[in-house]
Protein backbone atom coordinates (compact mmCIF):
# COMPACT_ATOMS: atom_id res chain seq x y z
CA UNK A 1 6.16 121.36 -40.19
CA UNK A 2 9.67 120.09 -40.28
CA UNK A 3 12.91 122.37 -40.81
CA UNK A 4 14.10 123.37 -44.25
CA UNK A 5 18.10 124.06 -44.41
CA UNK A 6 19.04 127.36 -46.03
CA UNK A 7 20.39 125.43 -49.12
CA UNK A 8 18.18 124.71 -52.48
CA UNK A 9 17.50 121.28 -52.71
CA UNK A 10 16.10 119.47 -55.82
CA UNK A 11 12.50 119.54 -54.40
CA UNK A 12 12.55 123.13 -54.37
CA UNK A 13 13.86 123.07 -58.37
CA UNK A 14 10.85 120.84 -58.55
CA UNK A 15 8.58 123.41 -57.44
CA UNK A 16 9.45 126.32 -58.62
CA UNK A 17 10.46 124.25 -62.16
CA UNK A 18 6.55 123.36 -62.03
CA UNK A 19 5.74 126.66 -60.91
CA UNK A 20 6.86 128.67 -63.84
CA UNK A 21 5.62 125.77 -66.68
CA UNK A 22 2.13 125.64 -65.29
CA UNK A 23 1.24 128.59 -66.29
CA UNK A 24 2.50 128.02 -69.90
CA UNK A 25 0.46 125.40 -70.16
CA UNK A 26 -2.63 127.02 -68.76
CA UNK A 27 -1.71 129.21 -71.72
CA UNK A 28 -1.43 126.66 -74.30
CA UNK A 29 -4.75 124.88 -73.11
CA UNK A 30 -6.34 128.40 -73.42
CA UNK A 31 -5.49 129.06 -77.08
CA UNK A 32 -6.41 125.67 -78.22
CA UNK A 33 -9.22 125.81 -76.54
CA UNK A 34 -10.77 128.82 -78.13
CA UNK A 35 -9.41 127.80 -81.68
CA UNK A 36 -11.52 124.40 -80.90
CA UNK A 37 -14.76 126.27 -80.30
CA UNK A 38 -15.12 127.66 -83.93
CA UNK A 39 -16.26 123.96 -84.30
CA UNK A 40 -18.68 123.57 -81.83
CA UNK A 41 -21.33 121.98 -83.79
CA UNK A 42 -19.08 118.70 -84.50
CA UNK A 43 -19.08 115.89 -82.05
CA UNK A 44 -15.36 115.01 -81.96
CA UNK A 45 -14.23 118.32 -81.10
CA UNK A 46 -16.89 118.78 -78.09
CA UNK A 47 -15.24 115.46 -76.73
CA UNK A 48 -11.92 117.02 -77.16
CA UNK A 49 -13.16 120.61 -75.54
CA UNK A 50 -14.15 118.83 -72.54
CA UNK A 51 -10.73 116.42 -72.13
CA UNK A 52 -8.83 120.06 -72.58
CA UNK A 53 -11.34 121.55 -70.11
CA UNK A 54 -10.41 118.61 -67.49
CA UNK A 55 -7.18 119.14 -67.75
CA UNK A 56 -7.26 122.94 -67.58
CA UNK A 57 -9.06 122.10 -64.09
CA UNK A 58 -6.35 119.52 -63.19
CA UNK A 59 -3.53 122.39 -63.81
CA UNK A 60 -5.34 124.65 -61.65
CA UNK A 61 -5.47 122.27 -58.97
CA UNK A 62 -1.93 121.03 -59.51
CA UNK A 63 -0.66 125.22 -59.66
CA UNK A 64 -2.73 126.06 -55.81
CA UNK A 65 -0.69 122.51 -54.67
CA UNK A 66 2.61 124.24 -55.40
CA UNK A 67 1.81 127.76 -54.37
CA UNK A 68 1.44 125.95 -50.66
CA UNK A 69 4.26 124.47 -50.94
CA UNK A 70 5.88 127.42 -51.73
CA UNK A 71 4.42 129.11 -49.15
CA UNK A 72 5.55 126.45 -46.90
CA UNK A 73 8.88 126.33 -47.81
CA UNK A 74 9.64 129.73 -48.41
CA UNK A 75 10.10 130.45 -52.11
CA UNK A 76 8.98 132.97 -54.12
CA UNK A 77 9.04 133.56 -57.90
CA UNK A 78 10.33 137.05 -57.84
CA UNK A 79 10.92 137.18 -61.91
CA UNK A 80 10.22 135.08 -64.93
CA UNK A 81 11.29 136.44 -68.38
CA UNK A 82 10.52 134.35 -71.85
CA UNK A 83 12.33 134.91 -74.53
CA UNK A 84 13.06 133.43 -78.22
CA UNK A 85 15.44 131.26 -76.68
CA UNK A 86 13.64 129.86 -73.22
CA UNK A 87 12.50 131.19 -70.14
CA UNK A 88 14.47 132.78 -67.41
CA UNK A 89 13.60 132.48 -63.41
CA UNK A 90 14.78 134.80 -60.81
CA UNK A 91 13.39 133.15 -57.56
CA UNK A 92 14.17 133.28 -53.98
CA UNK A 93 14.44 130.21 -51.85
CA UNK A 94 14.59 130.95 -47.79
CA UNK A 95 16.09 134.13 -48.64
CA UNK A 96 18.70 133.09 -50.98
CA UNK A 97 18.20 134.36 -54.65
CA UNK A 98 18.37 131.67 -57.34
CA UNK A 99 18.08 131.76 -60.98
CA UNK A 100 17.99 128.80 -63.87
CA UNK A 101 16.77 129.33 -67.61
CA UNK A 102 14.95 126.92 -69.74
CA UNK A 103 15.91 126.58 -73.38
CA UNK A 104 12.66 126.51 -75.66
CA UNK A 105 13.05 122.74 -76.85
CA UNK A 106 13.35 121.83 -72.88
CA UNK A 107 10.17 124.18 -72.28
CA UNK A 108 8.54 122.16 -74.51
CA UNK A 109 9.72 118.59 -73.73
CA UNK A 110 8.65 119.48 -70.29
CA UNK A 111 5.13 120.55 -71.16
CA UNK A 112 4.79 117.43 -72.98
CA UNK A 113 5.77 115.21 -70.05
CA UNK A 114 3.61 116.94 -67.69
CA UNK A 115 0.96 116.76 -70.23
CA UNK A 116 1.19 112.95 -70.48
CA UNK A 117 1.36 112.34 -66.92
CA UNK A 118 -1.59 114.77 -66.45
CA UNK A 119 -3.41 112.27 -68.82
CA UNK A 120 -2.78 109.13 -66.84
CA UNK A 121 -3.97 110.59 -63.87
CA UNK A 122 -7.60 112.21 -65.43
CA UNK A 123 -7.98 108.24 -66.87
């Protein structure tokens, strides 16, 4: 395990940045999800439940990556707020408290992104 300096580095952005939008997306997956099973009984939307149901797998995979990480590198969510406007993060990083907020529309653009890339990889 190598040596991590006491100063935030983009990587650990990275993770915790990933760390908080995971979840949102596990949420987003979730209610589409269950609005798609009122329509079980056409064919379409049982291909559709089981693309959303790999990638719901994919995120859980993706979220116990980062929580090592996390673990390795010492950072811990310590408080995520979402609001009307975004989401705030209070996180600490080697023992240094951090914060950053999201706006909504970057919440979103970010979801998206990970979304796509989560797509080329399941392909």
């Amino acid at each position: 395990m190598s040596v991590h300096s006491i100063i935030e580095t983009e990587e650990d952005l990275q993770i915790i940045k990933k760390f908080t939008l995971l979840p949102i997306l596990l949420d987003m997956l979730a209610r589409d999800i269950n609005e798609l099973k009122m329509h079980r009984n056409k064919i379409i939307y049982n291909h559709i439940l089981f693309y959303l149901n790999e990638m719901e797998q994919s995120i859980y995979l993706e979220l116990q990556s980062i929580k090592k990480k996390m673990r390795q590198r010492n950072i811990k969510a310590l408080n995520t707020e979402m609001n009307a406007r975004g989401v705030h993060v209070e996180y600490k990083v080697r023992g240094y408290i951090h914060h950053f907020t999201m706006l909504r529309s970057l919440v979103k653009a970010e979801l998206m992104t990970m979304l796509m890339n989560m797509r080329r990889r399941l392909e």
